[in-house]
PDB file of N, CA and C in Angstrom:
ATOM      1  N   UNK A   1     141.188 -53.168  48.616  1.00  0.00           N
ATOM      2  CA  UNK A   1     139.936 -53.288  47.890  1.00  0.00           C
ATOM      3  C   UNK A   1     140.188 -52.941  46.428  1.00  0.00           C
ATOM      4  N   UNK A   2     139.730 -53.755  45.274  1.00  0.00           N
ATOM      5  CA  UNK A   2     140.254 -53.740  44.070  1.00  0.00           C
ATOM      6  C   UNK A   2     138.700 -52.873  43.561  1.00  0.00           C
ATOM      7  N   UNK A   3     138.915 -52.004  42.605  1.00  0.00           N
ATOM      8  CA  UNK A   3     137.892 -51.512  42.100  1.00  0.00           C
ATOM      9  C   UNK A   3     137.267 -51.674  40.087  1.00  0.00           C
ATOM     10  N   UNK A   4     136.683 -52.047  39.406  1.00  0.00           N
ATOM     11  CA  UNK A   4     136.761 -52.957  38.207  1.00  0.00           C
ATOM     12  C   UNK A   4     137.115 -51.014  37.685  1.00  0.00           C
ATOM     13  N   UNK A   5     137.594 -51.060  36.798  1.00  0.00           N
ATOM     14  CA  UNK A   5     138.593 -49.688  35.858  1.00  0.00           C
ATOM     15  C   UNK A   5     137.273 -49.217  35.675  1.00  0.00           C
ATOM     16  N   UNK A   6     136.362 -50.222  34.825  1.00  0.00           N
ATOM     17  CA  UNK A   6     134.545 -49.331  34.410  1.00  0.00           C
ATOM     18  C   UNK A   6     134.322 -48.428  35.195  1.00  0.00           C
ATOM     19  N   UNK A   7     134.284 -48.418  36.575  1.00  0.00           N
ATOM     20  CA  UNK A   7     133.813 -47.770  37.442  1.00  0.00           C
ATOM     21  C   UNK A   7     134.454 -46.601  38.325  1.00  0.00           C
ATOM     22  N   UNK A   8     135.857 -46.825  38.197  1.00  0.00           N
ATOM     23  CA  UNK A   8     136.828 -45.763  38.580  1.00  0.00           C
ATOM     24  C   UNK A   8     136.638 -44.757  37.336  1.00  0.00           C
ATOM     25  N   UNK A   9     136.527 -44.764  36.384  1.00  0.00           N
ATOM     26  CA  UNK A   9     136.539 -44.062  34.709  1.00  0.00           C
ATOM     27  C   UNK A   9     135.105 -43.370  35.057  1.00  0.00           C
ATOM     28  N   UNK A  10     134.125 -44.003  35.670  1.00  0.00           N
ATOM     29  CA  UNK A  10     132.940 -43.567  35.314  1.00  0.00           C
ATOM     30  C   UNK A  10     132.819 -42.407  36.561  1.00  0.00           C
ATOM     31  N   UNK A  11     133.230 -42.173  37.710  1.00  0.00           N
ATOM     32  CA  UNK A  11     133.451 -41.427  38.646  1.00  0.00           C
ATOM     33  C   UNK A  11     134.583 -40.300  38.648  1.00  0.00           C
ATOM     34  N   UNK A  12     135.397 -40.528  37.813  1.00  0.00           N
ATOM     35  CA  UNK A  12     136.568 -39.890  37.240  1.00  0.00           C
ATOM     36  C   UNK A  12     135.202 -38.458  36.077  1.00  0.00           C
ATOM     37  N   UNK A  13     134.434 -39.446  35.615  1.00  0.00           N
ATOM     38  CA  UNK A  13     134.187 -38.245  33.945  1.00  0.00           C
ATOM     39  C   UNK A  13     132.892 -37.765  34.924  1.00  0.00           C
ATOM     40  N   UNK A  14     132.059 -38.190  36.365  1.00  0.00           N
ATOM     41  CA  UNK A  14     131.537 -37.319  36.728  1.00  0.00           C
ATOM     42  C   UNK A  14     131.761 -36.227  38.167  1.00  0.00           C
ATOM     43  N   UNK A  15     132.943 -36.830  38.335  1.00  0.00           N
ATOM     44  CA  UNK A  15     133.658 -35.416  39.469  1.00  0.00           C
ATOM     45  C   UNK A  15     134.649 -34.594  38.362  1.00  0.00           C
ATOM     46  N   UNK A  16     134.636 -34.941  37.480  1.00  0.00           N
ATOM     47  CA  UNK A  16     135.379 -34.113  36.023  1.00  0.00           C
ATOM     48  C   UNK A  16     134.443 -33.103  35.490  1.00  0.00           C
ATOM     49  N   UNK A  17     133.151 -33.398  35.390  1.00  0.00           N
ATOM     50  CA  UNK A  17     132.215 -32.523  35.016  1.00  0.00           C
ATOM     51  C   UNK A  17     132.298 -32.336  33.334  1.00  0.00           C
ATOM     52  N   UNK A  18     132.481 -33.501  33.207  1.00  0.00           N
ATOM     53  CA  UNK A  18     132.417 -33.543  31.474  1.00  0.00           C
ATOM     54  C   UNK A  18     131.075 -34.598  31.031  1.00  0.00           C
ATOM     55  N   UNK A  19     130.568 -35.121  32.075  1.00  0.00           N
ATOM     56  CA  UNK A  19     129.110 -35.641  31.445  1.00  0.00           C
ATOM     57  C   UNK A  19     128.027 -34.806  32.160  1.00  0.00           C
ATOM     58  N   UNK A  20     126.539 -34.865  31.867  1.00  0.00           N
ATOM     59  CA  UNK A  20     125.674 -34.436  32.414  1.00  0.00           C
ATOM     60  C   UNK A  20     124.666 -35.868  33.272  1.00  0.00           C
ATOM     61  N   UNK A  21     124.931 -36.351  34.114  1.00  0.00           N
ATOM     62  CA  UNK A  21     124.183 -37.603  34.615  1.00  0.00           C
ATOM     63  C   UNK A  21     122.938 -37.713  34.881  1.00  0.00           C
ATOM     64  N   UNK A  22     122.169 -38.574  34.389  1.00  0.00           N
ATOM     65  CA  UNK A  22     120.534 -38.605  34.801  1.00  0.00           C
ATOM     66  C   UNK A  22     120.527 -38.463  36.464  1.00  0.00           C
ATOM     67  N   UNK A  23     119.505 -38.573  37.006  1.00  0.00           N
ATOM     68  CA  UNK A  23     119.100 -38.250  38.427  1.00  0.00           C
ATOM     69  C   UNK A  23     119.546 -39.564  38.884  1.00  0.00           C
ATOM     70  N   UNK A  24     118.704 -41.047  38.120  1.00  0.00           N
ATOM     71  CA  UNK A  24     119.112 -42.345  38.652  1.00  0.00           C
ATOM     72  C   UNK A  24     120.728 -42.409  39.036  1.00  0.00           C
ATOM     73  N   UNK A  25     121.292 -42.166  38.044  1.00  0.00           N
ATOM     74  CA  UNK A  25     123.010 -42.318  37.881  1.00  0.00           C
ATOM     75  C   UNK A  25     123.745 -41.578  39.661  1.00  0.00           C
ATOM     76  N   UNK A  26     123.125 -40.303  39.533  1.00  0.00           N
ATOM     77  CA  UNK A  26     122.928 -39.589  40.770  1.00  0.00           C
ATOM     78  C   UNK A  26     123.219 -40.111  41.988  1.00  0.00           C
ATOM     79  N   UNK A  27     121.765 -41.040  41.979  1.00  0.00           N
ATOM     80  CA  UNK A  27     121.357 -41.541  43.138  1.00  0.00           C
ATOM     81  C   UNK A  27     122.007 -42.610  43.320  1.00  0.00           C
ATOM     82  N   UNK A  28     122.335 -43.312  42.614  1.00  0.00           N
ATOM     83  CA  UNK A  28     123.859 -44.274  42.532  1.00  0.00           C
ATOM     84  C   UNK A  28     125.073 -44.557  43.178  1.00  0.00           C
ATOM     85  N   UNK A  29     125.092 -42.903  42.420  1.00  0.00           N
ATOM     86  CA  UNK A  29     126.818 -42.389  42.813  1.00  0.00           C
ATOM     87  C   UNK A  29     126.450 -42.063  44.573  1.00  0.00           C
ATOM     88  N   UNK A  30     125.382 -41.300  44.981  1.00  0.00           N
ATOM     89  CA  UNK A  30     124.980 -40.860  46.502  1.00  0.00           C
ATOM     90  C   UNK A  30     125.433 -42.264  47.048  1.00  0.00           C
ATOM     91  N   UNK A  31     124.437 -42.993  46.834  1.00  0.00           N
ATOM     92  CA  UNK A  31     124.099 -44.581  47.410  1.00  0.00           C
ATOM     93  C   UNK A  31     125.703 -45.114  48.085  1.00  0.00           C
ATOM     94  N   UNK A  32     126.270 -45.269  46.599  1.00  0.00           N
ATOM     95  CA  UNK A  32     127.443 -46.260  47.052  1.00  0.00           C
ATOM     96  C   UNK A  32     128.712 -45.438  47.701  1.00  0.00           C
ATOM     97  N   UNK A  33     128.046 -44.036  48.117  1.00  0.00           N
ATOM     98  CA  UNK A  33     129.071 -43.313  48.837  1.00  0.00           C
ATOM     99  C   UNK A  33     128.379 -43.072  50.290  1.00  0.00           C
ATOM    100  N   UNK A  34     127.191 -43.500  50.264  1.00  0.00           N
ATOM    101  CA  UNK A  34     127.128 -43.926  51.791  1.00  0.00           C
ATOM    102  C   UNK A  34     126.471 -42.244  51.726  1.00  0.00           C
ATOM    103  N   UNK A  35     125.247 -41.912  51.002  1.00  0.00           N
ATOM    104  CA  UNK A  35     124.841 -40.492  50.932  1.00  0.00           C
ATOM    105  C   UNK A  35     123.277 -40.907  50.551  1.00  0.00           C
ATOM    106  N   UNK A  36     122.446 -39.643  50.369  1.00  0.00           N
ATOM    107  CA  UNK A  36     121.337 -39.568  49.733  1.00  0.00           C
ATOM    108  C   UNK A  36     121.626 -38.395  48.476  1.00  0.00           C
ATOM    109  N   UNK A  37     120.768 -38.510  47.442  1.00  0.00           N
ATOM    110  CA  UNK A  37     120.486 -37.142  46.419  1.00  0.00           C
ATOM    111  C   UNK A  37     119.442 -36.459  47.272  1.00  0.00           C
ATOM    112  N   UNK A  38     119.897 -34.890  47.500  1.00  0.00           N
ATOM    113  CA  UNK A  38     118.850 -34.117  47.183  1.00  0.00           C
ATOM    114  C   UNK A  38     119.093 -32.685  46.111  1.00  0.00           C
ATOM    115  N   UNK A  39     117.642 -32.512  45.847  1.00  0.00           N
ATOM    116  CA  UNK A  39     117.794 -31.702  44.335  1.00  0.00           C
ATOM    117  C   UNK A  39     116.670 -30.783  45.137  1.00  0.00           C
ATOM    118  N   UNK A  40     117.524 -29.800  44.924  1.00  0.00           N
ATOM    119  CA  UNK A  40     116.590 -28.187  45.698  1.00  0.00           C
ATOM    120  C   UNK A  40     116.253 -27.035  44.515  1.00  0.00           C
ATOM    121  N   UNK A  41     115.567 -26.113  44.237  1.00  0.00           N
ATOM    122  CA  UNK A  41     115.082 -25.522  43.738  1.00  0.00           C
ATOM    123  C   UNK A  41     115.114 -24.066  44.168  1.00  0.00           C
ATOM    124  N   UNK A  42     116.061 -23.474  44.293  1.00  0.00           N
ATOM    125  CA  UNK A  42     116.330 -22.210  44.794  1.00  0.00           C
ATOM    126  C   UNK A  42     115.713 -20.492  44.262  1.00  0.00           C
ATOM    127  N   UNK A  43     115.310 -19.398  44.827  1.00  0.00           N
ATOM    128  CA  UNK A  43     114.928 -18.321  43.247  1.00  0.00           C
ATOM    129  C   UNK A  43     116.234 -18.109  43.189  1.00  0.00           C
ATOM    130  N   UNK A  44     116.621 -17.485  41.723  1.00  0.00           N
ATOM    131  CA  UNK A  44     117.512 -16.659  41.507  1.00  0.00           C
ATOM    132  C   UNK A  44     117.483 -15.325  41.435  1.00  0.00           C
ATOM    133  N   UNK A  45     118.387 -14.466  42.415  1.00  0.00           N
ATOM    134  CA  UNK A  45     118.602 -12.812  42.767  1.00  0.00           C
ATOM    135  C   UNK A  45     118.949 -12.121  41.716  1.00  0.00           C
ATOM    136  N   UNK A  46     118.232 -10.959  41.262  1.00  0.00           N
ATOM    137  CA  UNK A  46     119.210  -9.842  40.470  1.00  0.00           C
ATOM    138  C   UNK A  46     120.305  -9.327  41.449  1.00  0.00           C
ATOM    139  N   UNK A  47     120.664  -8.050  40.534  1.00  0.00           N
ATOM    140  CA  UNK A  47     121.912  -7.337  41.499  1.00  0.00           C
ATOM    141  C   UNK A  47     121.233  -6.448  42.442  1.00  0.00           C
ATOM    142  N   UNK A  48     120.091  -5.939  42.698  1.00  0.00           N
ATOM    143  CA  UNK A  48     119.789  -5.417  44.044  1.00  0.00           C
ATOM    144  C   UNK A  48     119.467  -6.437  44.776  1.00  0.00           C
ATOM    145  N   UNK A  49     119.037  -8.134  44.545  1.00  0.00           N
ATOM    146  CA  UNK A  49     118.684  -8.369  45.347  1.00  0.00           C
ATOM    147  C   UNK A  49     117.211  -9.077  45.364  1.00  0.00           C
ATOM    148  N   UNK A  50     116.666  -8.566  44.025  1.00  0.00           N
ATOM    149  CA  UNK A  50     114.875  -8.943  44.087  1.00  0.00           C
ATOM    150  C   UNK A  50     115.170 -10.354  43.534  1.00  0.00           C
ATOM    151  N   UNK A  51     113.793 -10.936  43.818  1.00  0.00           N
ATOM    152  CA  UNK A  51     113.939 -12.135  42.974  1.00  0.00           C
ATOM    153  C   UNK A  51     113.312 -12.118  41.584  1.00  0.00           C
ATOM    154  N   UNK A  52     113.754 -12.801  40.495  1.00  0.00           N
ATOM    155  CA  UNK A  52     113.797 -12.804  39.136  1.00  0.00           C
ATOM    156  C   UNK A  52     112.275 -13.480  39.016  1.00  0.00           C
ATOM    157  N   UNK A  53     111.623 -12.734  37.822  1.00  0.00           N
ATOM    158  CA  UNK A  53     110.042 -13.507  37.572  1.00  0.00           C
ATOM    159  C   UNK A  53     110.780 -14.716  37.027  1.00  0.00           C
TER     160      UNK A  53
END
């Protein structure tokens, strides 16, 4: 399976973590890997433990 360079380059700079990708781009990259996006919203802990206002 031949892959066009555009697109090997463009998967290269976002498992590189040198771009920041819109959500669409995201859902893209999920798609044609045979995935879904999901985007979760977690609190963040101090050091005892509480959650942060």
């Amino acid at each position: 399976m031949s892959v066009p360079c555009g697109r090997v380059s463009a998967v290269a700079r976002l498992d590189g973590g040198r771009v920041h990708p819109s959500t669409r781009t995201l859902e893209n990259y999920a798609a044609a890997t045979g995935h879904r996006l999901v985007i979760d919203l977690v609190p963040v802990t101090g050091k005892a433990g509480q959650k942060r206002a």
